[in-house]
C-alpha atoms as a PDB file:
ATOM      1  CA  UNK A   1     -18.387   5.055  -0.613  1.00  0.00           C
ATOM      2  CA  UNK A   2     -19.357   1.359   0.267  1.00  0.00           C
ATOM      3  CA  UNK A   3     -19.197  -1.324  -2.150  1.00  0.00           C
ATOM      4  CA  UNK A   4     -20.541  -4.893  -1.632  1.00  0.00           C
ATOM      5  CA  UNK A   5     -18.679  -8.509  -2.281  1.00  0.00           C
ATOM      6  CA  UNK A   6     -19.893 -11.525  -3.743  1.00  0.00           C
ATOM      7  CA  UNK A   7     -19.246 -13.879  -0.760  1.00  0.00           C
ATOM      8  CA  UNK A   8     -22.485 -14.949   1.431  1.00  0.00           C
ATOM      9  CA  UNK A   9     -20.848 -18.320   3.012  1.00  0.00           C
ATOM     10  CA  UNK A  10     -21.183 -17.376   6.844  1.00  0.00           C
ATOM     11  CA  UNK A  11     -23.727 -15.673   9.196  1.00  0.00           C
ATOM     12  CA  UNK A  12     -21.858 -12.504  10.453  1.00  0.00           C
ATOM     13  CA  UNK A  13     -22.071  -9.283   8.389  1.00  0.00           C
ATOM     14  CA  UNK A  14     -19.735  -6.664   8.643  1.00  0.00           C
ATOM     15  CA  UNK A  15     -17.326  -4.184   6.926  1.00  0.00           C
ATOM     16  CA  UNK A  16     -13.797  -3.168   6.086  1.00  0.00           C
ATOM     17  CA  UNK A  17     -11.970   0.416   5.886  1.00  0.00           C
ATOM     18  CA  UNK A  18      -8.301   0.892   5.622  1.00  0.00           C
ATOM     19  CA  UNK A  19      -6.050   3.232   5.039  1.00  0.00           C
ATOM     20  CA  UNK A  20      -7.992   6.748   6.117  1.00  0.00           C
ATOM     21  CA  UNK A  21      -4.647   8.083   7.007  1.00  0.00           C
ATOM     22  CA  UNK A  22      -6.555  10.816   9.741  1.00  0.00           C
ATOM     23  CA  UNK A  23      -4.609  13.720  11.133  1.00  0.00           C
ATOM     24  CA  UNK A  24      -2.697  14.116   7.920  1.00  0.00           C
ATOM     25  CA  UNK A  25      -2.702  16.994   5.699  1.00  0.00           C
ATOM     26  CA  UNK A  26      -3.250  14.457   2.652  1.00  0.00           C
ATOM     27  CA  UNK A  27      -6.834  12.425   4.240  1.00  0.00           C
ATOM     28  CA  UNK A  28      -9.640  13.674   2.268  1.00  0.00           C
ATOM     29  CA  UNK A  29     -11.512  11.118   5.475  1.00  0.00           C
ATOM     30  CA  UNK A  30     -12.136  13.714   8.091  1.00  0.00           C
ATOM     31  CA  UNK A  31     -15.667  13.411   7.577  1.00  0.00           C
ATOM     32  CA  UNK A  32     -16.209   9.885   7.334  1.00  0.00           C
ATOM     33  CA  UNK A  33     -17.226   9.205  10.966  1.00  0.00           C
ATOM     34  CA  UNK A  34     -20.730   9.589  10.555  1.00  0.00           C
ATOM     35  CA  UNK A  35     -20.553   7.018   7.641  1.00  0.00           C
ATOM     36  CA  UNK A  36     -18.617   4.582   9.635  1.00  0.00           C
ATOM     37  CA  UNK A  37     -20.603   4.604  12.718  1.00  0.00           C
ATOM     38  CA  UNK A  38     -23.802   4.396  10.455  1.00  0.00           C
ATOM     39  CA  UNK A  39     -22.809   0.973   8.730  1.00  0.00           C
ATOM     40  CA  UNK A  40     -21.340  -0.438  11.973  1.00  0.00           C
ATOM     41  CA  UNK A  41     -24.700   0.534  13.510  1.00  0.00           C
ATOM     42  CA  UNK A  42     -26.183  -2.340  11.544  1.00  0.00           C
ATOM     43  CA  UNK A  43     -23.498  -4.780  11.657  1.00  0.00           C
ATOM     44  CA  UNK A  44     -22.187  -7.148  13.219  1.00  0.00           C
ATOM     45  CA  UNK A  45     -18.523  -6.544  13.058  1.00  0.00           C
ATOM     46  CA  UNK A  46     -16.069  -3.664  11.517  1.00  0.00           C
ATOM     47  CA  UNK A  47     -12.562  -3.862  11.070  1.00  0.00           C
ATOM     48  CA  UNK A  48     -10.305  -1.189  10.634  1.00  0.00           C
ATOM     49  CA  UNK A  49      -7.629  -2.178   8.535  1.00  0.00           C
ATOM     50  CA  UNK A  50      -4.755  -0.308   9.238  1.00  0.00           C
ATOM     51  CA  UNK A  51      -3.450   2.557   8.602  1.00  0.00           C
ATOM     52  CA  UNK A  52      -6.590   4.374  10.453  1.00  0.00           C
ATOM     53  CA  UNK A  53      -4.309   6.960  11.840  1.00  0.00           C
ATOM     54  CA  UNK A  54      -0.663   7.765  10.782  1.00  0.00           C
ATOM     55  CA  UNK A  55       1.446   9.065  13.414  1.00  0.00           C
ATOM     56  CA  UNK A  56       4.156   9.796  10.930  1.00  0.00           C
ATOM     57  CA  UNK A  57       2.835  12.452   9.610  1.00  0.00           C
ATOM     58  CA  UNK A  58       0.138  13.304  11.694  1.00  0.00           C
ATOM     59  CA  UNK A  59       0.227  17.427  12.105  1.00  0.00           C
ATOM     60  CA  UNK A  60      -1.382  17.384  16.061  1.00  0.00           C
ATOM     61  CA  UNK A  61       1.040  18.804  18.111  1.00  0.00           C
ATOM     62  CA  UNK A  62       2.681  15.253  19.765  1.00  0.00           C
ATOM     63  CA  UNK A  63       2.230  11.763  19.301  1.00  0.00           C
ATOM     64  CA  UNK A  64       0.666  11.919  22.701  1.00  0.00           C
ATOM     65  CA  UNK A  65      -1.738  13.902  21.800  1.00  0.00           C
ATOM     66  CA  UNK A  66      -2.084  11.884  18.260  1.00  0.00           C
ATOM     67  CA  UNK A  67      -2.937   8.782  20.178  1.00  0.00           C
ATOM     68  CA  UNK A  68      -5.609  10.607  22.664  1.00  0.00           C
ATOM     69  CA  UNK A  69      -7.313  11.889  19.654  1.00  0.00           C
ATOM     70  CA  UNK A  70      -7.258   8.730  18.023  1.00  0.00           C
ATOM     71  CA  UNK A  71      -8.405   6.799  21.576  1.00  0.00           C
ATOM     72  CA  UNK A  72     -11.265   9.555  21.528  1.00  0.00           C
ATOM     73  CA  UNK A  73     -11.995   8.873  17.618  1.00  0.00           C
ATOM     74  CA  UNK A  74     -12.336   4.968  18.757  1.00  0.00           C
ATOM     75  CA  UNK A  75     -14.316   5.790  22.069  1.00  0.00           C
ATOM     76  CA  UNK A  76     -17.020   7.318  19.635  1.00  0.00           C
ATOM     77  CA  UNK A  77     -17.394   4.728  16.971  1.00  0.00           C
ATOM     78  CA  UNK A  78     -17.460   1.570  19.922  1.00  0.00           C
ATOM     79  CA  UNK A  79     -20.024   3.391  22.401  1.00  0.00           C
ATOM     80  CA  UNK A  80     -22.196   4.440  19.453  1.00  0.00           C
ATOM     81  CA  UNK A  81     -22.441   0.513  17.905  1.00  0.00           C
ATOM     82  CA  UNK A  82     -22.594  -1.836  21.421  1.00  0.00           C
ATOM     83  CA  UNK A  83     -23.628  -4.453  18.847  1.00  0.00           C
ATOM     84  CA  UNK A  84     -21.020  -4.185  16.597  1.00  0.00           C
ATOM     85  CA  UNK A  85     -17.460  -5.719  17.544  1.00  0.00           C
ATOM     86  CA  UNK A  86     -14.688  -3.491  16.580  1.00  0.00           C
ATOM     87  CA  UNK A  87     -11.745  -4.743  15.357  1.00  0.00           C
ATOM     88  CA  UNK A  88      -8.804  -2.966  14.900  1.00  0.00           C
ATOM     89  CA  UNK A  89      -5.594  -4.519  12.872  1.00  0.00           C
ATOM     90  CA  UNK A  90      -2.458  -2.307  12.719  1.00  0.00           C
ATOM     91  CA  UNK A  91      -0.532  -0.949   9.892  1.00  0.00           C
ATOM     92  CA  UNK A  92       2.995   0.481   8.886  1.00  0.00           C
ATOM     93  CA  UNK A  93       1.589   4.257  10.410  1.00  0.00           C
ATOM     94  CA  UNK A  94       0.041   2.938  13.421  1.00  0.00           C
ATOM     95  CA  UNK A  95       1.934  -0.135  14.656  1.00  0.00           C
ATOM     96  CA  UNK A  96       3.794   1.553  17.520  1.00  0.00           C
ATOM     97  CA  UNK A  97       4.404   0.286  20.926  1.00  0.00           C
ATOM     98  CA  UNK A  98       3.076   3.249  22.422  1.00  0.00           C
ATOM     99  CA  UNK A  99       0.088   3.172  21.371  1.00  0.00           C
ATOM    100  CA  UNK A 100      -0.743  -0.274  22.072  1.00  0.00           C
ATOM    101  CA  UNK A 101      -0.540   0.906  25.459  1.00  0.00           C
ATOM    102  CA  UNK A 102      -3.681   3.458  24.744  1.00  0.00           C
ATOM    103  CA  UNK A 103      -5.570   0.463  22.839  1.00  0.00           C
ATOM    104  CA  UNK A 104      -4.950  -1.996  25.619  1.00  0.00           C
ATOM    105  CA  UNK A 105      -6.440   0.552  28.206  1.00  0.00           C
ATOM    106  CA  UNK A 106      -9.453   1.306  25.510  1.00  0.00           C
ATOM    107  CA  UNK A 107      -9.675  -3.050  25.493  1.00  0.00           C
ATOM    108  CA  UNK A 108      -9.837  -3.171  29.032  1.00  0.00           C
ATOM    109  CA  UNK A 109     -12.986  -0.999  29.388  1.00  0.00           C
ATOM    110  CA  UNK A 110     -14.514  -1.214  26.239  1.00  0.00           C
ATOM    111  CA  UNK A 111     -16.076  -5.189  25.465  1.00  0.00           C
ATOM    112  CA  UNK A 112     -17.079  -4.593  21.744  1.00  0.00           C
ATOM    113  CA  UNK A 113     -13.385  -3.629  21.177  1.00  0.00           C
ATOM    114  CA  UNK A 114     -10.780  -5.417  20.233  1.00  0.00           C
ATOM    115  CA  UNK A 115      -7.083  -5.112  18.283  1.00  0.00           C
ATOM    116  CA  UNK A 116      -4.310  -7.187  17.041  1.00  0.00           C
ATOM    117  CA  UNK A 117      -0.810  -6.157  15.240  1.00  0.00           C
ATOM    118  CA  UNK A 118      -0.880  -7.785  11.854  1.00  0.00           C
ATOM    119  CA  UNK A 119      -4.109  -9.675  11.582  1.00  0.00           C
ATOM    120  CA  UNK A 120      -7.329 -11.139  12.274  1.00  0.00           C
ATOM    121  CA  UNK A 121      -9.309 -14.347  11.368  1.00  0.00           C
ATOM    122  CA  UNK A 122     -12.970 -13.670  11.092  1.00  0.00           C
ATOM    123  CA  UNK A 123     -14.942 -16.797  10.069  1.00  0.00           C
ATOM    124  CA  UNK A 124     -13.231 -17.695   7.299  1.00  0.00           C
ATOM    125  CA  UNK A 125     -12.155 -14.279   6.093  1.00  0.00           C
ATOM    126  CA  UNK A 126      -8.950 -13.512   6.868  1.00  0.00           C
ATOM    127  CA  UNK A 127      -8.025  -8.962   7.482  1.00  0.00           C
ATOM    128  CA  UNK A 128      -4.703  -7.987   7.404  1.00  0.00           C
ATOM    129  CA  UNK A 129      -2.999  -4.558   6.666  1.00  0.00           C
ATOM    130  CA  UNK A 130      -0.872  -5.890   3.683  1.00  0.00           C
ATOM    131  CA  UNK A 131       2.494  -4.171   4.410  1.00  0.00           C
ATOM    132  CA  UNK A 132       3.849  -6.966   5.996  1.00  0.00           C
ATOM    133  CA  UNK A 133       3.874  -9.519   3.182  1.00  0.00           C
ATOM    134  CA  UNK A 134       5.923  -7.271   1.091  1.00  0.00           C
ATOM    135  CA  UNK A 135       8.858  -6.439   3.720  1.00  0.00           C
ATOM    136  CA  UNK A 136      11.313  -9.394   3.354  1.00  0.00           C
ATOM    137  CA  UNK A 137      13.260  -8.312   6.309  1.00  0.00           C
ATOM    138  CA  UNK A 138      10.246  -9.947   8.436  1.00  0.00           C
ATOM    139  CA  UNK A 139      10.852 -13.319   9.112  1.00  0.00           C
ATOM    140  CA  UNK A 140       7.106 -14.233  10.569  1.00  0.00           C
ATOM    141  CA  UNK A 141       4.926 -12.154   8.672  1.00  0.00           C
ATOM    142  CA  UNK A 142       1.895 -12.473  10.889  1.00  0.00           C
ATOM    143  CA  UNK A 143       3.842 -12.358  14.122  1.00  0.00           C
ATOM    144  CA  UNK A 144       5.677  -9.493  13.674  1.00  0.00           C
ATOM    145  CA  UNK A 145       6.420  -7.264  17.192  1.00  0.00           C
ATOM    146  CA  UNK A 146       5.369  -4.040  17.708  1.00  0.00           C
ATOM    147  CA  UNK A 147       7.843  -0.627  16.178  1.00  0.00           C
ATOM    148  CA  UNK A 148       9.569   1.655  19.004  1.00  0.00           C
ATOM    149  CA  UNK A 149       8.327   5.356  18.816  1.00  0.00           C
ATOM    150  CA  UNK A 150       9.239   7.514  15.779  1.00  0.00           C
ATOM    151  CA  UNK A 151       9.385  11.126  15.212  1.00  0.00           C
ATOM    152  CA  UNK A 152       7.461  13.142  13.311  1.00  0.00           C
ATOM    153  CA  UNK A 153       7.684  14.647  10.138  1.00  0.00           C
ATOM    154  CA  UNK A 154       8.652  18.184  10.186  1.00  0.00           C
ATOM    155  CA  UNK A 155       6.863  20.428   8.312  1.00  0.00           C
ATOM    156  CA  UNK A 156       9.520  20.927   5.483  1.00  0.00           C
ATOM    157  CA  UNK A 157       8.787  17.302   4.948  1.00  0.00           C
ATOM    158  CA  UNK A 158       5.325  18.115   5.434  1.00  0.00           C
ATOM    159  CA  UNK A 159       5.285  20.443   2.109  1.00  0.00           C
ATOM    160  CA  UNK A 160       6.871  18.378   0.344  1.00  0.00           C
ATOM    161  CA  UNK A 161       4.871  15.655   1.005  1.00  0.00           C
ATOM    162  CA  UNK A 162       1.812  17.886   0.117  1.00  0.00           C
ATOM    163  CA  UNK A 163       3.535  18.330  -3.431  1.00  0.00           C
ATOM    164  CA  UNK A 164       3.796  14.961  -4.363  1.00  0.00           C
ATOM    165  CA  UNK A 165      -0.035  14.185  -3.693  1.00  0.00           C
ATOM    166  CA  UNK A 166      -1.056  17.833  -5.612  1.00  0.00           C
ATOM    167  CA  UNK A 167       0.955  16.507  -8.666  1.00  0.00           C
ATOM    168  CA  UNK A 168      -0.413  12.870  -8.008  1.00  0.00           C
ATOM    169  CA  UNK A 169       2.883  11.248  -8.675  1.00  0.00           C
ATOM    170  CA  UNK A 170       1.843   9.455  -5.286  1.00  0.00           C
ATOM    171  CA  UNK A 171      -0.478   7.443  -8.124  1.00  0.00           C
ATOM    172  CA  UNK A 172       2.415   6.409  -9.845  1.00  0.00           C
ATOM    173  CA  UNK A 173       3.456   3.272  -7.602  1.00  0.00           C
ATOM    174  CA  UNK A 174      -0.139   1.349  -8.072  1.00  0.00           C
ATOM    175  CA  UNK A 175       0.871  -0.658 -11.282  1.00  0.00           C
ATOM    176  CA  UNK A 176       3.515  -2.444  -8.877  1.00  0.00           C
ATOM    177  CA  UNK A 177       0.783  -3.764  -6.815  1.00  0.00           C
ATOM    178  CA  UNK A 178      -1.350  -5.499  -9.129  1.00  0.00           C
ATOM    179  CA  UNK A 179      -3.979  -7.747  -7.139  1.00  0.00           C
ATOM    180  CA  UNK A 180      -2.241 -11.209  -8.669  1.00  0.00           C
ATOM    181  CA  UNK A 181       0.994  -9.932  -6.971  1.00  0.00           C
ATOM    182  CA  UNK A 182      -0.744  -9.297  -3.598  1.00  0.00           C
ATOM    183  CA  UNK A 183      -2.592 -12.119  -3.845  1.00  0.00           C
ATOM    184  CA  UNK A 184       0.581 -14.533  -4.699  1.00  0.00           C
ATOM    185  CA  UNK A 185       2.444 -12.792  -1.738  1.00  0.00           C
ATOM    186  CA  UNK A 186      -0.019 -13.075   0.945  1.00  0.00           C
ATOM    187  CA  UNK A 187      -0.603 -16.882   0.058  1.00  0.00           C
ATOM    188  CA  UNK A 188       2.744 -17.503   0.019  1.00  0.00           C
ATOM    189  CA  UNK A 189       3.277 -15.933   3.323  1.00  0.00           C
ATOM    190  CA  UNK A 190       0.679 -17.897   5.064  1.00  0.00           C
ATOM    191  CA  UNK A 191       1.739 -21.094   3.182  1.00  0.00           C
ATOM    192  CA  UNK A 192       5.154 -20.999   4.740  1.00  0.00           C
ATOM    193  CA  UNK A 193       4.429 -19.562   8.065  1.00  0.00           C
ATOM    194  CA  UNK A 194       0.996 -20.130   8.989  1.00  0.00           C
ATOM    195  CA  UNK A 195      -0.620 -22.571   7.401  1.00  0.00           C
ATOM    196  CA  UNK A 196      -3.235 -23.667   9.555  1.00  0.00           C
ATOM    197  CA  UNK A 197      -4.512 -19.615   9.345  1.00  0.00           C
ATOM    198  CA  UNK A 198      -5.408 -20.219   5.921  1.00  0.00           C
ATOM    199  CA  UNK A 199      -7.079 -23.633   5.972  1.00  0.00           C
ATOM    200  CA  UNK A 200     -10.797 -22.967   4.635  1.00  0.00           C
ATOM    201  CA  UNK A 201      -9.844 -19.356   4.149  1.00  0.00           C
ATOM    202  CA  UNK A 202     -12.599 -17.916   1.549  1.00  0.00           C
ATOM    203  CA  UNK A 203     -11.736 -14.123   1.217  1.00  0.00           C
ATOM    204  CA  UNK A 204      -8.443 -11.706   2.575  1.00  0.00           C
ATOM    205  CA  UNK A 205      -9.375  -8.029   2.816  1.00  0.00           C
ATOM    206  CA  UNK A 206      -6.111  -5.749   2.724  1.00  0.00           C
ATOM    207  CA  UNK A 207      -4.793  -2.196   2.709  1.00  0.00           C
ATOM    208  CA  UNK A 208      -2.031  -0.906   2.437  1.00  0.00           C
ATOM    209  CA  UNK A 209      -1.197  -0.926  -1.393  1.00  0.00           C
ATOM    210  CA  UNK A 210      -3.504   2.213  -1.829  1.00  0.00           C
ATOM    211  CA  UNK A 211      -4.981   0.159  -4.758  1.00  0.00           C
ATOM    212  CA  UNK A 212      -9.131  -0.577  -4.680  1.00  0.00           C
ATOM    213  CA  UNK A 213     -10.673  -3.996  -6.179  1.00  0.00           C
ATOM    214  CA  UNK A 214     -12.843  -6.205  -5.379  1.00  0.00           C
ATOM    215  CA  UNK A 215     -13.303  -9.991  -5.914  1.00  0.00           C
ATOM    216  CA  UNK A 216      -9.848 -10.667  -7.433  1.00  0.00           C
ATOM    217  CA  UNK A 217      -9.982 -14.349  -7.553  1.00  0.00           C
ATOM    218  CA  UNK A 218      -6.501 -16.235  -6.812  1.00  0.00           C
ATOM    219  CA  UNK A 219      -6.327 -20.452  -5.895  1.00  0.00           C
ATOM    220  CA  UNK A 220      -9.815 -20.207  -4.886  1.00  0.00           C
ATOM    221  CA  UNK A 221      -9.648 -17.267  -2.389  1.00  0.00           C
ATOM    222  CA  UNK A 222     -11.026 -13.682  -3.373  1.00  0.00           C
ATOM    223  CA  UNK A 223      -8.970 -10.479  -2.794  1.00  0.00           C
ATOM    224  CA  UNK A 224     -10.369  -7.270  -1.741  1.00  0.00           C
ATOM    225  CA  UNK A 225      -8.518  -4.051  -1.184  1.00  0.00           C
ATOM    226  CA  UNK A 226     -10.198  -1.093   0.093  1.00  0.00           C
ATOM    227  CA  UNK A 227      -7.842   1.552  -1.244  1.00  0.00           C
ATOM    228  CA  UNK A 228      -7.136   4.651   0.449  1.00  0.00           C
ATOM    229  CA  UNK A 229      -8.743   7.952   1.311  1.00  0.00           C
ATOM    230  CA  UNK A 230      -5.362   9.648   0.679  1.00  0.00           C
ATOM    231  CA  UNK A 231      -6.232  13.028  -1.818  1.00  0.00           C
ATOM    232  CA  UNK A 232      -7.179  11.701  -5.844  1.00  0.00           C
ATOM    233  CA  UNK A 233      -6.809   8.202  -4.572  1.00  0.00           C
ATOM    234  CA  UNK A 234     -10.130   6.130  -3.884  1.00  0.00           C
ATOM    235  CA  UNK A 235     -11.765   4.542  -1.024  1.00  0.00           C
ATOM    236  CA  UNK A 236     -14.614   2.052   0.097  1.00  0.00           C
ATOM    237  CA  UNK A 237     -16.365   0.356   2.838  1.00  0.00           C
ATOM    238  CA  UNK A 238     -16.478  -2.873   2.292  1.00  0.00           C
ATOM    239  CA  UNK A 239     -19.174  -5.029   3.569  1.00  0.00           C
ATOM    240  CA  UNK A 240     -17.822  -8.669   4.294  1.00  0.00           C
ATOM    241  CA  UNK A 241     -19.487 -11.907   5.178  1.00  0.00           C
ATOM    242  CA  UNK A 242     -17.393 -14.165   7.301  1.00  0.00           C
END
């Protein structure tokens, strides 16, 4: 699904996905490729917010082999859009050390890609993941270093994983991110850390909190959250002007 915002102050067009969660038993975004490349086809940017991939519960055989497939899911958007910058911006399920590795080597011999851990500034729209300005044990929200490998989850975890989304208790935790919250938090974390990030800042796009809305207003900047395309939870593209 792709929804539109309000905001036409710049001159780049682009759009804003988060939170596909691919090579999990719980994505319902397996076939969204076709829809992705297809916007960023006439665009001239597209970030992908976090959370693209999640290597914690990914069910490919390795987290080697989860970052190959997710190299080769990148290779096909960039080459198919040369005029579209790609911009990915890490998550909670995809900030791992390791795979910078495979995104640096993508970098180096791709030119209309690009990445960053926690955040980037487009014009004066600001795309972060979200996670990071609710974890308190993170001094420097937006500077945050990369996570050391993890395992993955077994299957046993797996099922019962696969439970909670069937009986949509996963659903339950939305209320506790209602967009005034996120949008006090994230202000509050650029306020006291980065300041200067969020002078003439117009609109943050966010994932992360699984919850989708669009033009929250909060001290004069608009909040958009593109949800999640986890099962009976809802997701959108996002087209931003920065």
């Amino acid at each position: 699904m792709c929804a539109t915002t309000n905001s036409t102050n710049g001159h780049q067009r682009g759009y804003v996905v988060s939170d596909l969660h691919l090579f999990t038993h719980r994505t319902t975004a397996n076939k969204r490729l076709s829809a992705i490349r297809d916007v960023a086809g006439r665009a001239d940017f597209l970030v992908l917010n976090g959370d693209i991939f999640d290597f914690r519960w990914s069910t490919l055989d390795s987290l080697d082999q989860t970052a190959e497939t997710a190299v080769d899911w990148l290779t096909t958007i960039t080459l198919a859009c040369n005029g579209c910058k790609v911009f990915y911006v890490l998550g909670n399920h995809d900030r791992f050390a390791f795979f910078a590795e495979h995104l640096d080597a993508l970098a180096a011999h791709t030119d209309n890609f690009h990445w960053h851990p926690t955040h980037v500034r487009i014009g004066r729209c600001l795309f972060l993941h979200g996670d990071l300005a609710f974890d308190r044990r993170c001094p420097d929200p937006f500077g945050r270093p990369m996570l050391p490998p993890e395992h993955q989850r077994g299957r046993a975890m797996n099922l019962g994983y696969r439970v909670i989304v069937a009986t949509r208790a996963h659903r339950f935790t939305q209320p506790f991110y209602h967009p005034r919250r996120c949008a006090r938090r994230i202000l509050s974390c650029l306020d006291r850390h980065h300041p200067t990030l969020g002078e003439g800042l117009t609109d943050v796009y966010f994932g992360h909190t699984h919850r989708t809305f669009v033009n929250f207003r909060h001290n004069g900047v608009a909040f958009h959250n593109t949800g999640s395309s986890i099962r009976h939870l809802r997701s959108i593209l996002l087209r931003a002007y920065a």
